[in-house]
Protein backbone atom coordinates (compact mmCIF):
# COMPACT_ATOMS: atom_id res chain seq x y z
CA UNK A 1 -52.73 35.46 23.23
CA UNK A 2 -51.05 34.52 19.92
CA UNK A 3 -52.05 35.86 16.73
CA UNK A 4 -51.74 32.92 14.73
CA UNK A 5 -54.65 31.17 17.14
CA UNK A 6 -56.62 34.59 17.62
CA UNK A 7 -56.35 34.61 13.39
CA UNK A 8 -57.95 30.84 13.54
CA UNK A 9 -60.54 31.75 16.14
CA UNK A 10 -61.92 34.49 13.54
CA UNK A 11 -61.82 33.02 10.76
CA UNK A 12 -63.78 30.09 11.75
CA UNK A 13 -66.23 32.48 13.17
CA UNK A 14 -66.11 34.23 9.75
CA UNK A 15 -66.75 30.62 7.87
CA UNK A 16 -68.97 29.47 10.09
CA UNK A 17 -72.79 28.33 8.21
CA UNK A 18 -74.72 29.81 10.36
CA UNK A 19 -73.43 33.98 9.37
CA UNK A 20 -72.99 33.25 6.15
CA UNK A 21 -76.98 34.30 5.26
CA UNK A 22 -76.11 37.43 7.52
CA UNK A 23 -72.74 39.08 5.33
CA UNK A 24 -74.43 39.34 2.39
CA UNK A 25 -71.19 40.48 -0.10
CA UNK A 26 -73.71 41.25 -3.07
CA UNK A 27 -75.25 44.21 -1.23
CA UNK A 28 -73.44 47.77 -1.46
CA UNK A 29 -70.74 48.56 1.56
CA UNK A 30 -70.36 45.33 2.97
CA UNK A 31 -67.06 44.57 1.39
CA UNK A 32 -64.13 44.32 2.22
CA UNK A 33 -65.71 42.73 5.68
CA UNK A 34 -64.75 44.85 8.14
CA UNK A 35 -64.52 43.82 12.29
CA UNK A 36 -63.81 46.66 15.09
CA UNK A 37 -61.25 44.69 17.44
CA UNK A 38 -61.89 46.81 20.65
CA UNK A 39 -58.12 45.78 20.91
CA UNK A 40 -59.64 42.56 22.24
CA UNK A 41 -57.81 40.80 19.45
CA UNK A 42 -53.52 41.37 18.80
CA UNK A 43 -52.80 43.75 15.96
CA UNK A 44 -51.87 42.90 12.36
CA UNK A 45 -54.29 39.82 11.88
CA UNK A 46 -54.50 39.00 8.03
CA UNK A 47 -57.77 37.07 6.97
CA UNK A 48 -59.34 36.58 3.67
CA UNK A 49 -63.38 36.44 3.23
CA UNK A 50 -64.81 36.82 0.12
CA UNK A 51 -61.50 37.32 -1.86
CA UNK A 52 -60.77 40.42 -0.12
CA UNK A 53 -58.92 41.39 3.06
CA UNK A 54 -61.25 41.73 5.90
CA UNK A 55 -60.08 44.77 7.81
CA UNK A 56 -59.56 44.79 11.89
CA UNK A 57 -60.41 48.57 12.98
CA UNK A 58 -59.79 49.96 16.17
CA UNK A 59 -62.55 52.36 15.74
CA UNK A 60 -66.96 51.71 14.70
CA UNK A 61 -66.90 53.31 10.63
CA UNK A 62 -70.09 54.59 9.25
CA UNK A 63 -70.55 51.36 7.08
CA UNK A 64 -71.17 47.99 8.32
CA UNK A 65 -69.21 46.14 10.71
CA UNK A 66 -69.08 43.31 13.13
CA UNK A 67 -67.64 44.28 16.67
CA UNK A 68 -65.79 41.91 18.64
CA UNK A 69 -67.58 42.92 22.18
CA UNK A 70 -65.71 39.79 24.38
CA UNK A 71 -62.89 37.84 23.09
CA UNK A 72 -61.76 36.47 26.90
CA UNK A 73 -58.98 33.55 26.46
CA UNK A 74 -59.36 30.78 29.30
CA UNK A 75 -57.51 28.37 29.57
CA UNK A 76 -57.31 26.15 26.72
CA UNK A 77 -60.99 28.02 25.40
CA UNK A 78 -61.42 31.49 23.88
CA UNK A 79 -65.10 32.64 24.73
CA UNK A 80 -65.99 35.63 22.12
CA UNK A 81 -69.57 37.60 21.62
CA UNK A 82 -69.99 39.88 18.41
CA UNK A 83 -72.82 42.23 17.53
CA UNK A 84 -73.52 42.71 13.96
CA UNK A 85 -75.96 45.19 14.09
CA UNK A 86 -77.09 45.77 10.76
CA UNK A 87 -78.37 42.51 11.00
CA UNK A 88 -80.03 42.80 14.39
CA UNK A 89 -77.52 39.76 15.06
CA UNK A 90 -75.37 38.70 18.10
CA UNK A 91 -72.99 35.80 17.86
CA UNK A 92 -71.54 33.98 20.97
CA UNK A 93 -69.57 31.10 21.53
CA UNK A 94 -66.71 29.06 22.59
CA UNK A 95 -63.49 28.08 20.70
CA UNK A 96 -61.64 25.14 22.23
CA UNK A 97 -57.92 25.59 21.62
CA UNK A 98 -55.34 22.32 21.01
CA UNK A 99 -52.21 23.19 20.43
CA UNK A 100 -52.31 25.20 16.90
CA UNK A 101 -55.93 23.51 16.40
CA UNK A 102 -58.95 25.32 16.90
CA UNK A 103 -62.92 24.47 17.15
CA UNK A 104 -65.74 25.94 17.86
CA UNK A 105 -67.67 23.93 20.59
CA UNK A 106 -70.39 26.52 20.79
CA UNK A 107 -72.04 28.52 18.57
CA UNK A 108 -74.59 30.63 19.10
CA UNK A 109 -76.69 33.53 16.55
CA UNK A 110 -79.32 35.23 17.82
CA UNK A 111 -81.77 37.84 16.06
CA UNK A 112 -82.90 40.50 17.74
C-alpha cells in the first residue's frame, strides 16, 4: 500500500469528530500524538495534529498512544481498528479509496 493514501487514511482518522473529545492535547504527555504502527502502516508517514508531528512508533512507550491493531487494505477499502487505551476507547472502520481520494464510510468508537 502507498504511503501517500495510508498518510490520508490516518489523518482522517486523526480529524475525525468523533476522537477529538478523546486526545485531549491540554492534559500532560499526550503531545506530540503518538500511534504504534505494528508495521501495519509503510514507514516514514509525516502527519500534523495539533501543530506538532504525530510520531509512528514501532514499539508501545510508557506514555499514551493509539495502536493501529488492523490496518487490512481490500480492494479499493482499507478496514483499520485502533485501541486507545487510556481512554478505554476502540475505533473501527472502513476507508473507501478513489484514486488519491479517501473517505471514511464507517466509523465506529466504542467505550469500554
Amino acid at each position: 500500500m502507498d504511503n501517500e493514501i495510508s498518510t490520508k487514511v490516518i489523518q482522517s482518522i486523526l480529524e475525525h469528530n468523533e476522537i477529538q473529545q478523546y486526545l485531549h492535547p491540554d492534559i500532560e504527555n499526550r503531545l506530540p500524538i503518538r500511534v504504534v504502527t505494528n508495521n501495519l502502516i509503510p514507514a516514514h508517514i509525516t502527519i500534523q495534529k495539533f501543530d506538532k508531528p504525530v510520531l509512528f512508533l514501532s514499539e508501545a512507550p510508557t506514555e499514551p498512544h493509539l495502536e493501529i491493531v488492523t490496518f487490512k487494505h481490500k480492494g479499493d477499502f482499507i478496514e483499520f481498528f485502533i485501541r486507545y487505551d487510556v481512554e478505554g476507547v476502540s475505533i473501527s472502520g472502513i476507508a473507501s479509496v478513489e484514486g488519491n481520494k479517501v473517505t471514511l464510510t464507517v466509523f465506529d468508537v466504542v467505550e469500554s
